[in-house]
PDB file of N, CA and C in Angstrom:
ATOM      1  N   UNK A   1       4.789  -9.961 -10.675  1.00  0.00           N
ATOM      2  CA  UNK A   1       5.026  -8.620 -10.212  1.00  0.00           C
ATOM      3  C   UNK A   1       3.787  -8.139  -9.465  1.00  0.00           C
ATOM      4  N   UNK A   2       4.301  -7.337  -8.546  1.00  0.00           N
ATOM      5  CA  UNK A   2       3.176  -6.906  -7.423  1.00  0.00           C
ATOM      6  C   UNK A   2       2.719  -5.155  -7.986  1.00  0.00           C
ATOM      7  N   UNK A   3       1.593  -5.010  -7.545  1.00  0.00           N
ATOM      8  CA  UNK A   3       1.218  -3.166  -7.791  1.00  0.00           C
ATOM      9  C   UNK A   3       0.710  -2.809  -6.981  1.00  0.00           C
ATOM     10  N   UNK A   4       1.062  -1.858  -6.195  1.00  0.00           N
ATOM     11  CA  UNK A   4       0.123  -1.114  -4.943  1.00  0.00           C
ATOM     12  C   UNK A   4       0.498   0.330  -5.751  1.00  0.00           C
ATOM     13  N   UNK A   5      -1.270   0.747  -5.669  1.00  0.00           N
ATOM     14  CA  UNK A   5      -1.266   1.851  -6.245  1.00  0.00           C
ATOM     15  C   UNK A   5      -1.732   2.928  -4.863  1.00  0.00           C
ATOM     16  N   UNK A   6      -1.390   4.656  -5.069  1.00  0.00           N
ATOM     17  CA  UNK A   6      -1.695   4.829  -3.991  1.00  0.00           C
ATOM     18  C   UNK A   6      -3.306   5.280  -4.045  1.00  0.00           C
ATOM     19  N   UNK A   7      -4.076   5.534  -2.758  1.00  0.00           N
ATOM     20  CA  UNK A   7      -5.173   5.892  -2.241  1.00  0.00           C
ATOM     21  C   UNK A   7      -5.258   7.056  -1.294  1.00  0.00           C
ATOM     22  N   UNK A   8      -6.560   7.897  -1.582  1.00  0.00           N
ATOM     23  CA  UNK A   8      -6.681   9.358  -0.364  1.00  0.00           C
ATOM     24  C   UNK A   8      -7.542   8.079   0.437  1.00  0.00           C
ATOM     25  N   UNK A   9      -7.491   8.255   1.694  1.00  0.00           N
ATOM     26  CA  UNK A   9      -8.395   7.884   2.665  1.00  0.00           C
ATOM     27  C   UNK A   9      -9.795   8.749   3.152  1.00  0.00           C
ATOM     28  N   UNK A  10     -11.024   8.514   2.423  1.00  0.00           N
ATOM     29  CA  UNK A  10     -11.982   9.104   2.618  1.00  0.00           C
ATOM     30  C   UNK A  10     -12.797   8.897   3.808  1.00  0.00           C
ATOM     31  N   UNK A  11     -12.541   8.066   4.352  1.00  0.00           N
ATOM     32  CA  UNK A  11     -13.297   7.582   5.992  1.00  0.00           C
ATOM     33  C   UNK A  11     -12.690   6.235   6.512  1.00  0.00           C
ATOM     34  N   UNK A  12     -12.750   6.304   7.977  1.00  0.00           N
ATOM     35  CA  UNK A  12     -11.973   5.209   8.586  1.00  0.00           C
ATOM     36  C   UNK A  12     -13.266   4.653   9.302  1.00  0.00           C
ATOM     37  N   UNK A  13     -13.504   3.624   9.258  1.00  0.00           N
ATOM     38  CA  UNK A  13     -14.250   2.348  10.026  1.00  0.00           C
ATOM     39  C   UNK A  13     -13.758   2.180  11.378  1.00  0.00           C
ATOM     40  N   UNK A  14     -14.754   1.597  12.508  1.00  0.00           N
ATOM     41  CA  UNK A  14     -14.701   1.515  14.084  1.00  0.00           C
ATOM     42  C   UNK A  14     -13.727  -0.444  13.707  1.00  0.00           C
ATOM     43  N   UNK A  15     -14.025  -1.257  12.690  1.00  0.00           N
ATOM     44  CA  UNK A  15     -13.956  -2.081  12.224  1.00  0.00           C
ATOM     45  C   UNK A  15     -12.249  -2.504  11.878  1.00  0.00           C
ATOM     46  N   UNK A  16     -11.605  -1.398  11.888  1.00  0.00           N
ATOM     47  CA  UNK A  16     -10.067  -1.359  11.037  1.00  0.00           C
ATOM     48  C   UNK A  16     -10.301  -1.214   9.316  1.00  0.00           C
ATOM     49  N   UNK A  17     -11.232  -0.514   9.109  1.00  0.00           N
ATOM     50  CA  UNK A  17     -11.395  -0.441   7.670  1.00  0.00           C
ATOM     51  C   UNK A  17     -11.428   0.778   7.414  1.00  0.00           C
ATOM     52  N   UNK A  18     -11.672   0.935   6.349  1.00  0.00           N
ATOM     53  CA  UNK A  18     -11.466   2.746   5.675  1.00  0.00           C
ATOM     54  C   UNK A  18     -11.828   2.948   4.271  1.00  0.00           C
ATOM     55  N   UNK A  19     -12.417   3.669   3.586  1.00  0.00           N
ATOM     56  CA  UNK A  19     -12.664   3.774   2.394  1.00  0.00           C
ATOM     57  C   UNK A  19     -11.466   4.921   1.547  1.00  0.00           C
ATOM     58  N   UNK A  20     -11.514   4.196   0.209  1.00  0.00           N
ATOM     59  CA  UNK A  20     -10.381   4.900  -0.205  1.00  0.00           C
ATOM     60  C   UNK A  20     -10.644   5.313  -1.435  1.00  0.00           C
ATOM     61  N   UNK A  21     -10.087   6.530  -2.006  1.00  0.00           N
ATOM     62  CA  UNK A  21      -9.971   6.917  -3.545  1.00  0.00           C
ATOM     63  C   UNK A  21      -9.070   6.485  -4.002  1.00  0.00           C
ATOM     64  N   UNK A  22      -8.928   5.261  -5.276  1.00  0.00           N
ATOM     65  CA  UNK A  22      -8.116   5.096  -6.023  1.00  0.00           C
ATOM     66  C   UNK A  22      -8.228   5.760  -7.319  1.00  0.00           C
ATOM     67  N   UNK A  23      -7.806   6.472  -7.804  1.00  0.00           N
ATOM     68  CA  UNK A  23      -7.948   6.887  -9.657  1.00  0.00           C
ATOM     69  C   UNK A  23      -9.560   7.166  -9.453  1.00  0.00           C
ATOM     70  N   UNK A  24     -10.222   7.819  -8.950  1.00  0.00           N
ATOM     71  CA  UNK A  24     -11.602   7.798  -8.790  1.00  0.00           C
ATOM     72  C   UNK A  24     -12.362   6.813  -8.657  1.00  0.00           C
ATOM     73  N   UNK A  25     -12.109   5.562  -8.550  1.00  0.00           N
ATOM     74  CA  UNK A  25     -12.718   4.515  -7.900  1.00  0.00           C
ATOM     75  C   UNK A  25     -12.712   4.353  -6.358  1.00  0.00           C
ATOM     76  N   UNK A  26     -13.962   3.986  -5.849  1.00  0.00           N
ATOM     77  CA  UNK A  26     -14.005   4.379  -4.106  1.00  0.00           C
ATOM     78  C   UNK A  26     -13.846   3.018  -3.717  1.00  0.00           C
ATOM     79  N   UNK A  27     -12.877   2.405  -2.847  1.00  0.00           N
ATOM     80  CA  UNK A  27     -12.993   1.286  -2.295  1.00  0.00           C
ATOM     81  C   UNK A  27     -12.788   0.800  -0.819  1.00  0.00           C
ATOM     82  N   UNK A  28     -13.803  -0.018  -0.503  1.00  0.00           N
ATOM     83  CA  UNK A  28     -13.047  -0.392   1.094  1.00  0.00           C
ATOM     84  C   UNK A  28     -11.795  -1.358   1.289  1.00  0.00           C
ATOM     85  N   UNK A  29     -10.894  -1.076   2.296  1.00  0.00           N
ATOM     86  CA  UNK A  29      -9.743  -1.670   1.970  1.00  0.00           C
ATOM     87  C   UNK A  29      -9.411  -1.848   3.889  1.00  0.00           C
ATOM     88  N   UNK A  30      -8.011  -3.141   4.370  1.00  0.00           N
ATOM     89  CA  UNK A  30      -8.031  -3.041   5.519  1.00  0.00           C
ATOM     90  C   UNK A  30      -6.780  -1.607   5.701  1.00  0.00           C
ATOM     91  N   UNK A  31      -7.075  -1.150   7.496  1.00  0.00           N
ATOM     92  CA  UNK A  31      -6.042  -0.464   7.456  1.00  0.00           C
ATOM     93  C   UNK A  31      -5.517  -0.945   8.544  1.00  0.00           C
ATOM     94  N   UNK A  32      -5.306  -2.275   8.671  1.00  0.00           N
ATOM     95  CA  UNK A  32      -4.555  -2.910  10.002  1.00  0.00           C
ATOM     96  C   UNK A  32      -3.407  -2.792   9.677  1.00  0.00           C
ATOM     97  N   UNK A  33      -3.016  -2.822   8.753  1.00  0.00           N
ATOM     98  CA  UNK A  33      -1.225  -2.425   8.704  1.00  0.00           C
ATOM     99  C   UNK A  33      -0.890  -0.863   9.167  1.00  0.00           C
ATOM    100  N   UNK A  34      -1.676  -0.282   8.588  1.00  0.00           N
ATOM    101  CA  UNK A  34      -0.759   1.269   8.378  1.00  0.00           C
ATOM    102  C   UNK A  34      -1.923   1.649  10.109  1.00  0.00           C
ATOM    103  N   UNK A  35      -2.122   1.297  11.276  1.00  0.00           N
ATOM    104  CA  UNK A  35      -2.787   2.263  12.311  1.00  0.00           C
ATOM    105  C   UNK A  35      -2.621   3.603  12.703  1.00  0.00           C
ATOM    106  N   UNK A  36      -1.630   3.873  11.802  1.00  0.00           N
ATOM    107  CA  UNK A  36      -1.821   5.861  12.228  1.00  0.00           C
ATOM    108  C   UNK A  36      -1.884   6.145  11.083  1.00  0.00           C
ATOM    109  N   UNK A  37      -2.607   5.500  10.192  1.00  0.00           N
ATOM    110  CA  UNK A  37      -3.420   6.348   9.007  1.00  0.00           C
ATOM    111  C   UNK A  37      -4.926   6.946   9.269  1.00  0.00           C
ATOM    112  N   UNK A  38      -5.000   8.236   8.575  1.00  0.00           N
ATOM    113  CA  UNK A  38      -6.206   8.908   8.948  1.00  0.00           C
ATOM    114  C   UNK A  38      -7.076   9.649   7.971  1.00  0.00           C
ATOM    115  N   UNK A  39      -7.697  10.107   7.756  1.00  0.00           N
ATOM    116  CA  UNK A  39      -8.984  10.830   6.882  1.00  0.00           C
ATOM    117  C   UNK A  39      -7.598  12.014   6.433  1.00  0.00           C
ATOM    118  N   UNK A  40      -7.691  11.404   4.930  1.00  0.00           N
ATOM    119  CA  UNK A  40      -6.886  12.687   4.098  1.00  0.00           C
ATOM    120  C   UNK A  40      -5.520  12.283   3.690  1.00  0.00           C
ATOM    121  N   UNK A  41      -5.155  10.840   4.444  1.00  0.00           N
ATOM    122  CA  UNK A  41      -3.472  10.455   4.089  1.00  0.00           C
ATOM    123  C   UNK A  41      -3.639   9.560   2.905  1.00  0.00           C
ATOM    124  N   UNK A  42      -2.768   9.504   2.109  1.00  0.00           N
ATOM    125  CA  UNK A  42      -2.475   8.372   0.878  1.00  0.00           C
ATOM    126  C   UNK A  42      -1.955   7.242   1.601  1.00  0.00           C
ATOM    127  N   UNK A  43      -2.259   6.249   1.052  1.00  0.00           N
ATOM    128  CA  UNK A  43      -1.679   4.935   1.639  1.00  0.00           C
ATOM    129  C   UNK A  43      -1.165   4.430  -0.045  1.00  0.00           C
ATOM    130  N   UNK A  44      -0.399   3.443   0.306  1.00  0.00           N
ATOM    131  CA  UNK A  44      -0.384   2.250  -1.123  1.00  0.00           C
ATOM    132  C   UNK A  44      -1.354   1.221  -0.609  1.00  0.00           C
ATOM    133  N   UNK A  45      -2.067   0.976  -2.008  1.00  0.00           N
ATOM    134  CA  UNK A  45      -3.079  -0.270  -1.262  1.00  0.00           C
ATOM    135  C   UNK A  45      -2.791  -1.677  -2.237  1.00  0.00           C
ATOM    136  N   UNK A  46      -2.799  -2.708  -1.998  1.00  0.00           N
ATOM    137  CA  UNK A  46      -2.675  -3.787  -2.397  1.00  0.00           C
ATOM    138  C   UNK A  46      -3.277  -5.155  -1.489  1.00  0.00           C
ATOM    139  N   UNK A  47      -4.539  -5.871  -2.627  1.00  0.00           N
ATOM    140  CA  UNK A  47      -4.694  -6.984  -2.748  1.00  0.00           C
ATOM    141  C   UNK A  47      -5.934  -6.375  -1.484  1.00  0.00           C
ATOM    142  N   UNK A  48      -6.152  -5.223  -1.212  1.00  0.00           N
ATOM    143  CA  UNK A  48      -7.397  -4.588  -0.256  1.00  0.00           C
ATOM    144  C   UNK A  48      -6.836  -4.562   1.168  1.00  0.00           C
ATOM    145  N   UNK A  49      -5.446  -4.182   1.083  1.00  0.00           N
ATOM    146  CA  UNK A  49      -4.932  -3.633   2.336  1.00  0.00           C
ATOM    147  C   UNK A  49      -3.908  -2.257   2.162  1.00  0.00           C
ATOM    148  N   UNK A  50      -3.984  -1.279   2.879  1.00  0.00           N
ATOM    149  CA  UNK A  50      -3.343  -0.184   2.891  1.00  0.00           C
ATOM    150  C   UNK A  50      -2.027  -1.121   3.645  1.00  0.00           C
ATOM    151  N   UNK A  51      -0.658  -0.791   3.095  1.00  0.00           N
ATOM    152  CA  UNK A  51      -0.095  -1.202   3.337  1.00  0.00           C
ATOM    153  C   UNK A  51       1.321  -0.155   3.964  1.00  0.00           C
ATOM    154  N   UNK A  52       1.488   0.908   3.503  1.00  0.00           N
ATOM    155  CA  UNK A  52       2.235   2.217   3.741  1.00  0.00           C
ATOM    156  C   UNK A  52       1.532   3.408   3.659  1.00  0.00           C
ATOM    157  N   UNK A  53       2.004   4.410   4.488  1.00  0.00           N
ATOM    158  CA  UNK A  53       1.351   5.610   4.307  1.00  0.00           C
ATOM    159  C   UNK A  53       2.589   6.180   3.467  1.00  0.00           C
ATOM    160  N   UNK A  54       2.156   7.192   2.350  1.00  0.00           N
ATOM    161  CA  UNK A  54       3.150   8.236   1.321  1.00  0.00           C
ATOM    162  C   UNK A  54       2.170   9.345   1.804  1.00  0.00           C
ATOM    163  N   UNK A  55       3.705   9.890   1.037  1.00  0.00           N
ATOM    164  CA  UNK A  55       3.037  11.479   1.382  1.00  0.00           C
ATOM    165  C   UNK A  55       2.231  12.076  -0.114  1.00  0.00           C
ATOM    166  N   UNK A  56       1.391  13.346  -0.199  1.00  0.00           N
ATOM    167  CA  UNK A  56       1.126  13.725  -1.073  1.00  0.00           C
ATOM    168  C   UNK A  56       1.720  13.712  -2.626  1.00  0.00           C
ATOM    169  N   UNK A  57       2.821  14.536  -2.534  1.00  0.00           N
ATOM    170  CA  UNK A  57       3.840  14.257  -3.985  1.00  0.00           C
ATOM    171  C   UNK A  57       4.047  12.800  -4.355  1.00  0.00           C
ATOM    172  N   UNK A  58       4.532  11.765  -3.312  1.00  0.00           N
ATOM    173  CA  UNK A  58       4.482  11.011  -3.867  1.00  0.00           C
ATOM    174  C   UNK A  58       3.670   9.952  -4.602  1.00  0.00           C
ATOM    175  N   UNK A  59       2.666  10.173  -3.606  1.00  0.00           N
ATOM    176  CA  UNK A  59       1.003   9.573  -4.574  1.00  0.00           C
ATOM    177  C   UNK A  59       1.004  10.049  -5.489  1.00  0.00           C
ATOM    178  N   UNK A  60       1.004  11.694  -6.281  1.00  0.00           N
ATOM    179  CA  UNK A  60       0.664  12.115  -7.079  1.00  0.00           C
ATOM    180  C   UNK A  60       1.472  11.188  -8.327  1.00  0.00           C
ATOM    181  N   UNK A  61       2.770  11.338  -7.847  1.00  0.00           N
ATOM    182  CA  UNK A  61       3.924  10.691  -9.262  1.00  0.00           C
ATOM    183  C   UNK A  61       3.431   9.464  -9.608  1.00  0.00           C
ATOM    184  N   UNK A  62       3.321   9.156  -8.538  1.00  0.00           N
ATOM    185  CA  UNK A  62       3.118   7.262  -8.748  1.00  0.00           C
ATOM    186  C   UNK A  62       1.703   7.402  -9.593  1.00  0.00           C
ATOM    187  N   UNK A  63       0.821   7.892  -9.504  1.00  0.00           N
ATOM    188  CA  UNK A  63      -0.708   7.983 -10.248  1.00  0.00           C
ATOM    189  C   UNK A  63      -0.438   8.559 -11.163  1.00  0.00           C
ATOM    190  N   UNK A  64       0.878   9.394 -11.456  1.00  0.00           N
ATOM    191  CA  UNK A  64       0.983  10.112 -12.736  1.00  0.00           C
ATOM    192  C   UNK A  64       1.413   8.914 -14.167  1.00  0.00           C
ATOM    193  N   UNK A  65       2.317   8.445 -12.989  1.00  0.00           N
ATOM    194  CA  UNK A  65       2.890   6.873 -14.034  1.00  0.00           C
ATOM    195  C   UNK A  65       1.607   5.895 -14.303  1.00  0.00           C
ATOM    196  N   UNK A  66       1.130   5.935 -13.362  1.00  0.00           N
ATOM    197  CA  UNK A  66      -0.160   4.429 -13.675  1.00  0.00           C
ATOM    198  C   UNK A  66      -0.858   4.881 -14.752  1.00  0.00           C
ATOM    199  N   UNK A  67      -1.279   6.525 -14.654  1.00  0.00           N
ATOM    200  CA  UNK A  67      -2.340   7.118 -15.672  1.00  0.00           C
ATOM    201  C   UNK A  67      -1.043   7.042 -17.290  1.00  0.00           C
ATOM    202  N   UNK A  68      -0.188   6.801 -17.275  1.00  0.00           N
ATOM    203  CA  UNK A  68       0.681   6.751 -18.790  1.00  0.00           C
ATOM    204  C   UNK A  68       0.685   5.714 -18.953  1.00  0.00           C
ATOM    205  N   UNK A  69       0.792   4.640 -17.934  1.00  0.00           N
ATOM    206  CA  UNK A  69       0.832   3.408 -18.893  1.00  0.00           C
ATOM    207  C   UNK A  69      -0.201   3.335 -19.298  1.00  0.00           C
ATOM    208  N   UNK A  70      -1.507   3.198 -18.987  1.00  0.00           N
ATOM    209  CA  UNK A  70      -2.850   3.246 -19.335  1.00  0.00           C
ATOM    210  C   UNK A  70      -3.161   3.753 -20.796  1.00  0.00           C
ATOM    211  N   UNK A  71      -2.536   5.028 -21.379  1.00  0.00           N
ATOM    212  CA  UNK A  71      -2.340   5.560 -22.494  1.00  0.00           C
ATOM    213  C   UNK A  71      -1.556   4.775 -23.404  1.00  0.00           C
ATOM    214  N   UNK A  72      -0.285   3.901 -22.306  1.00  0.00           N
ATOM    215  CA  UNK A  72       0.927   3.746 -23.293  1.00  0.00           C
ATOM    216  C   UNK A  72       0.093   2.448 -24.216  1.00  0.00           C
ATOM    217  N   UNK A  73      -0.985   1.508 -23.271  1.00  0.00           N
ATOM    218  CA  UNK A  73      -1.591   0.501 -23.721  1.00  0.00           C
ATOM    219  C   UNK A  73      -2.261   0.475 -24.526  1.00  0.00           C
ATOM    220  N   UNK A  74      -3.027   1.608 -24.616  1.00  0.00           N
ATOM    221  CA  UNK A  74      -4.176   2.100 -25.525  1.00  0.00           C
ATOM    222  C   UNK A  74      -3.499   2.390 -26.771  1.00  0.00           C
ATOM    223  N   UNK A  75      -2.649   3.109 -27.121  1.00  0.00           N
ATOM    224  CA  UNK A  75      -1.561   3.390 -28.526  1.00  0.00           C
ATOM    225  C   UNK A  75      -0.708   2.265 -28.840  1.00  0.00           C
ATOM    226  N   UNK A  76      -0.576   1.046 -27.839  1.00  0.00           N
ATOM    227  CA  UNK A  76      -0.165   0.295 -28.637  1.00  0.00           C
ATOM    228  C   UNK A  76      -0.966  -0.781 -28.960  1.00  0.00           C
ATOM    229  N   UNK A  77      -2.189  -0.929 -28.494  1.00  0.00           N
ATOM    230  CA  UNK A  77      -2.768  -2.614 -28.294  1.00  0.00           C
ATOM    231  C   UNK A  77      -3.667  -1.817 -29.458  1.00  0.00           C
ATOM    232  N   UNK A  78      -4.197  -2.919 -30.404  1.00  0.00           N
ATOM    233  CA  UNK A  78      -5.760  -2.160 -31.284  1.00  0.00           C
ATOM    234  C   UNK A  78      -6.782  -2.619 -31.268  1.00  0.00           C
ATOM    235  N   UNK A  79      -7.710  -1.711 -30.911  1.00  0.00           N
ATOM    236  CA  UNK A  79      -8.925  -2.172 -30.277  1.00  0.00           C
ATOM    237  C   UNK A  79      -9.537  -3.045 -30.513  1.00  0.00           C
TER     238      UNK A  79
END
């Protein structure tokens, strides 16, 4: 199974690159797929490529789910 989680785009590179917020982790990632992505859009990123641009709401949901499983793991696995 594949996961592209989404990302804000914090700066775009002369390079085709761009830095991104995932879950508060900052990462560089390519943005040769998505070229009319820009400073402020969510992308899904996977394997270190922006691969779709989403819109706001929907980043949010999708990060709302990633942040529960994260919990769901923690209540069930023991430390």
């Amino acid at each position: 199974m594949c996961l592209a989680v989404p990302g804000k785009i914090l700066s775009l590179h002369d390079d085709a690159r761009g830095t991104v917020d995932m879950l508060g982790a900052q990462r560089e990632v390519s943005v040769r797929l998505t070229p009319d992505a820009a400073v402020g859009d969510y992308v899904l990123v996977h394997a270190g490529f922006a691969i779709q641009i989403i819109d706001a709401q929907e980043a949010a949901e999708t990060l709302s789910i990633v942040e529960d499983l994260a919990d769901l793991v923690d209540e069930e696995l023991p430390a």
